[in-house]
Protein backbone atom coordinates (compact mmCIF):
# COMPACT_ATOMS: atom_id res chain seq x y z
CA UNK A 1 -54.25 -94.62 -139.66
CA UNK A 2 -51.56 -91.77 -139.61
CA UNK A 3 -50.73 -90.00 -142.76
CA UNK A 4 -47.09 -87.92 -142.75
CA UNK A 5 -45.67 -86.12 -146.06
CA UNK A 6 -41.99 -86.84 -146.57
CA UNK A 7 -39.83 -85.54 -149.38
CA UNK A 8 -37.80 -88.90 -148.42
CA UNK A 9 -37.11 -90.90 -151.82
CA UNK A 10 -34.52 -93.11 -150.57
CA UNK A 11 -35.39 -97.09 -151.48
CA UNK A 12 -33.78 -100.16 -151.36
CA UNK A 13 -34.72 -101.13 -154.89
CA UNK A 14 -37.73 -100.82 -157.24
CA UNK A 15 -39.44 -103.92 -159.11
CA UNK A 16 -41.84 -102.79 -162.02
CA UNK A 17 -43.06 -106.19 -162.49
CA UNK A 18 -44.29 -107.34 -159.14
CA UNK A 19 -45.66 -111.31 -158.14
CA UNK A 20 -48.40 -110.92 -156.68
CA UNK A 21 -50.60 -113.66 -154.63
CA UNK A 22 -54.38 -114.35 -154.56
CA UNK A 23 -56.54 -116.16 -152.21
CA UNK A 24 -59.86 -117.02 -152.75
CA UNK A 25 -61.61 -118.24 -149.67
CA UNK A 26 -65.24 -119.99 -150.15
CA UNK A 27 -67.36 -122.11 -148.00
CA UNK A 28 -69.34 -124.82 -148.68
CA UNK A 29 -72.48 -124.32 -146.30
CA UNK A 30 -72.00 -121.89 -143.03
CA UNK A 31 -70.12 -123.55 -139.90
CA UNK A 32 -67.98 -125.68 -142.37
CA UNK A 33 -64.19 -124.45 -142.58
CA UNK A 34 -63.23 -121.92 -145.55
CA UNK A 35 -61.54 -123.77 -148.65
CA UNK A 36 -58.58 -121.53 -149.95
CA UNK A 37 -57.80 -121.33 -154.10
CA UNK A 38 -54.63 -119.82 -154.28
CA UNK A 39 -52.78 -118.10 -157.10
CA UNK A 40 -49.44 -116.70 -158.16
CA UNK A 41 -49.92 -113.41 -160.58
CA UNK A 42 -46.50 -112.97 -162.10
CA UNK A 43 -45.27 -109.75 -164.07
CA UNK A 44 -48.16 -107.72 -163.05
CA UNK A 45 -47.69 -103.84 -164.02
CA UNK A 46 -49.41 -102.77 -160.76
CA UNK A 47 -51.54 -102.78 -158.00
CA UNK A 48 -55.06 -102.12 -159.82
CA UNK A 49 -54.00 -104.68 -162.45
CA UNK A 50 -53.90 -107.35 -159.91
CA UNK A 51 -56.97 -106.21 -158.04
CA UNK A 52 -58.53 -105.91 -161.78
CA UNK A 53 -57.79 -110.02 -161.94
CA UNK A 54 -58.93 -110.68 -159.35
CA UNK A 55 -62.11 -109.24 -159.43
CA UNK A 56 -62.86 -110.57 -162.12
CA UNK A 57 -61.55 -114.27 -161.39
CA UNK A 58 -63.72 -113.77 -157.68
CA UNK A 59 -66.82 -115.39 -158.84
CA UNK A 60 -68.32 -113.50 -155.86
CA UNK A 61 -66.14 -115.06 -153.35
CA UNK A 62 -63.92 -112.96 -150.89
CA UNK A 63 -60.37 -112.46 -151.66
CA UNK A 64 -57.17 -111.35 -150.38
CA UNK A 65 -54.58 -109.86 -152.42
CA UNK A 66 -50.73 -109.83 -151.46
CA UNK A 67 -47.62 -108.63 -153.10
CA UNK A 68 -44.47 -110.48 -152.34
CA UNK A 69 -41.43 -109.11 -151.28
CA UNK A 70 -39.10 -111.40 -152.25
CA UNK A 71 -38.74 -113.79 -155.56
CA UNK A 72 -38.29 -117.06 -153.77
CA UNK A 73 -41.37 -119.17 -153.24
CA UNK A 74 -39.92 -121.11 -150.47
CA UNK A 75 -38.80 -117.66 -148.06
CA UNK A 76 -42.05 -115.28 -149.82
CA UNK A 77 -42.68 -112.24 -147.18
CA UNK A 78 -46.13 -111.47 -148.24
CA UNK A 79 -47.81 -108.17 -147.86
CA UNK A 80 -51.31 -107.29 -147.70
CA UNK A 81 -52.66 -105.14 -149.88
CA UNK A 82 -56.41 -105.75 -150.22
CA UNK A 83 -59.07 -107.78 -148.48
CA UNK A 84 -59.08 -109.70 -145.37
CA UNK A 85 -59.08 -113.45 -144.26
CA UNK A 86 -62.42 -114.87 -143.29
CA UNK A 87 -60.95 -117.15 -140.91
């Protein structure tokens, strides 16, 4: 990882209530595939409320946590921003 300061502010917009995605991977017995449970977070304040939900929905299972860049379901860019896919 590289780390830079910048006194750069310029943005192309700001949402303050983001969608975010979760995916809950589990598996059934090891060497069967990983099931996904997937879930839309809408309105979420920020970043640590999201990962707050989905801690707490985890039920020990791993989990990946993306915000969407875009409002459509059908065109979503999704960025990671926690977590990583078992697969």
């Amino acid at each position: 990882m590289k780390a830079e300061a910048t006194l750069d502010v310029h943005t192309l917009g700001q949402d303050d209530a983001a969608r975010f995605r979760v995916h809950f991977w589990s598996r059934p017995k090891p060497g069967v595939a990983w099931n996904l449970d997937a879930w839309i977070l809408d309105n979420v304040s920020s970043v640590r409320d999201a990962l707050s939900w989905a801690d707490a929905n985890s039920r020990g299972r791993p989990y990946e946590l993306f915000v969407e860049t875009t409002g459509n379901l059908s065109d979503a860019y999704l960025v990671r921003v926690a977590g990583a896919n078992p697969n």
